[in-house]
Structure formats: C-alpha cells, structure tokens
Protein backbone atom coordinates (compact mmCIF):
# COMPACT_ATOMS: atom_id res chain seq x y z
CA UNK A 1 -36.91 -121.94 236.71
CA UNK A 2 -35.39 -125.12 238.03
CA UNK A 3 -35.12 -128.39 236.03
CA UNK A 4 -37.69 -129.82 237.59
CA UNK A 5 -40.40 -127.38 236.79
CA UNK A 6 -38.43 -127.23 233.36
CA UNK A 7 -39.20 -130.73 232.58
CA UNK A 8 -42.43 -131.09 233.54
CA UNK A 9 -43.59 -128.29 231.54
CA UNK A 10 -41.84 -129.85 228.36
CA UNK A 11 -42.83 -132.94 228.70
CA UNK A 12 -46.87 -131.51 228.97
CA UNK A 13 -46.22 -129.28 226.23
CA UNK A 14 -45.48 -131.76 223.84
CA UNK A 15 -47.77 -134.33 224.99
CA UNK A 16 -50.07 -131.04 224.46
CA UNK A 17 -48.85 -130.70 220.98
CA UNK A 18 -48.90 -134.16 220.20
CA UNK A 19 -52.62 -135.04 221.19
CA UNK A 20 -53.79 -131.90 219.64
CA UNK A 21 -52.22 -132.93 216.47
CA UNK A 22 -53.44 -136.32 216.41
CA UNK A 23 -57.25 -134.67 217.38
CA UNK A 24 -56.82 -132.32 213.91
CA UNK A 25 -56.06 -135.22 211.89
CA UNK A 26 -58.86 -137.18 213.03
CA UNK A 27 -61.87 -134.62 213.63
CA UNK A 28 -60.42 -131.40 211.11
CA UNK A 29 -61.39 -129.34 213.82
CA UNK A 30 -59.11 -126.67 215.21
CA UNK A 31 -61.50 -125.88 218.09
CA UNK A 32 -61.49 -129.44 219.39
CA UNK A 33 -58.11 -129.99 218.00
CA UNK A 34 -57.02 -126.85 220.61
CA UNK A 35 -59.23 -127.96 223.58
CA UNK A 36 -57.55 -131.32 223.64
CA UNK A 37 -54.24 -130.82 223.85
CA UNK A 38 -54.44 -127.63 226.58
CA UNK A 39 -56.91 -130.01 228.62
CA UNK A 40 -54.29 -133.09 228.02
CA UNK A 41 -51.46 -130.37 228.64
CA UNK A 42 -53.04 -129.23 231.61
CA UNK A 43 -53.85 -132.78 233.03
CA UNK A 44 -50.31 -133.78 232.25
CA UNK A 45 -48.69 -130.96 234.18
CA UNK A 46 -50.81 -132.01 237.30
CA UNK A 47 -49.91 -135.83 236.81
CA UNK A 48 -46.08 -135.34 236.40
CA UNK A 49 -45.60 -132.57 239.36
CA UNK A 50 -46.87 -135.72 242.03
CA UNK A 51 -44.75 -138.06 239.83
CA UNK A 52 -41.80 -136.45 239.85
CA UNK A 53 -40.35 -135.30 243.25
C-alpha cells in the first residue's frame, strides 16, 4: 500500500468516524448514525483520490 492510498484512506476513515459520531449524538440512531459516516467515508475517499495526486 503506498502512502498515498495510505492517507487517503485515513483521512476518510476518520472523517467516517467523526460524522458518524456527531450523527449518534444528534439523532440516537445507530442505523443513520452508520449510513452517514460510510456514505461521508465513501464520498471522502472519492474527493481526496482527485485531490491528491
């Protein structure tokens, strides 16, 4: 795995993490809690691999 993929997939993890944390807290939902941070994961992940070249 290089460093760049390494990154990328760190920094969408924890934005992941983060935003499905911050979905709990507000909606005490695990469901939504879980959809929002793979779908902010995911659209993170997409984002940074065009930003970073």
């Amino acid at each position: 795995m290089s460093q760049r993929t390494a990154l990328i997939l760190f920094i969408a993890v924890s934005a992941g993490i983060g935003i499905g944390m911050l979905t709990f807290f507000a909606e005490k939902s695990y469901p939504k809690a879980v959809i929002a941070g793979v779908i902010t994961a995911a659209g993170c992940t997409a984002g940074l691999h065009s930003l970073i070249d």
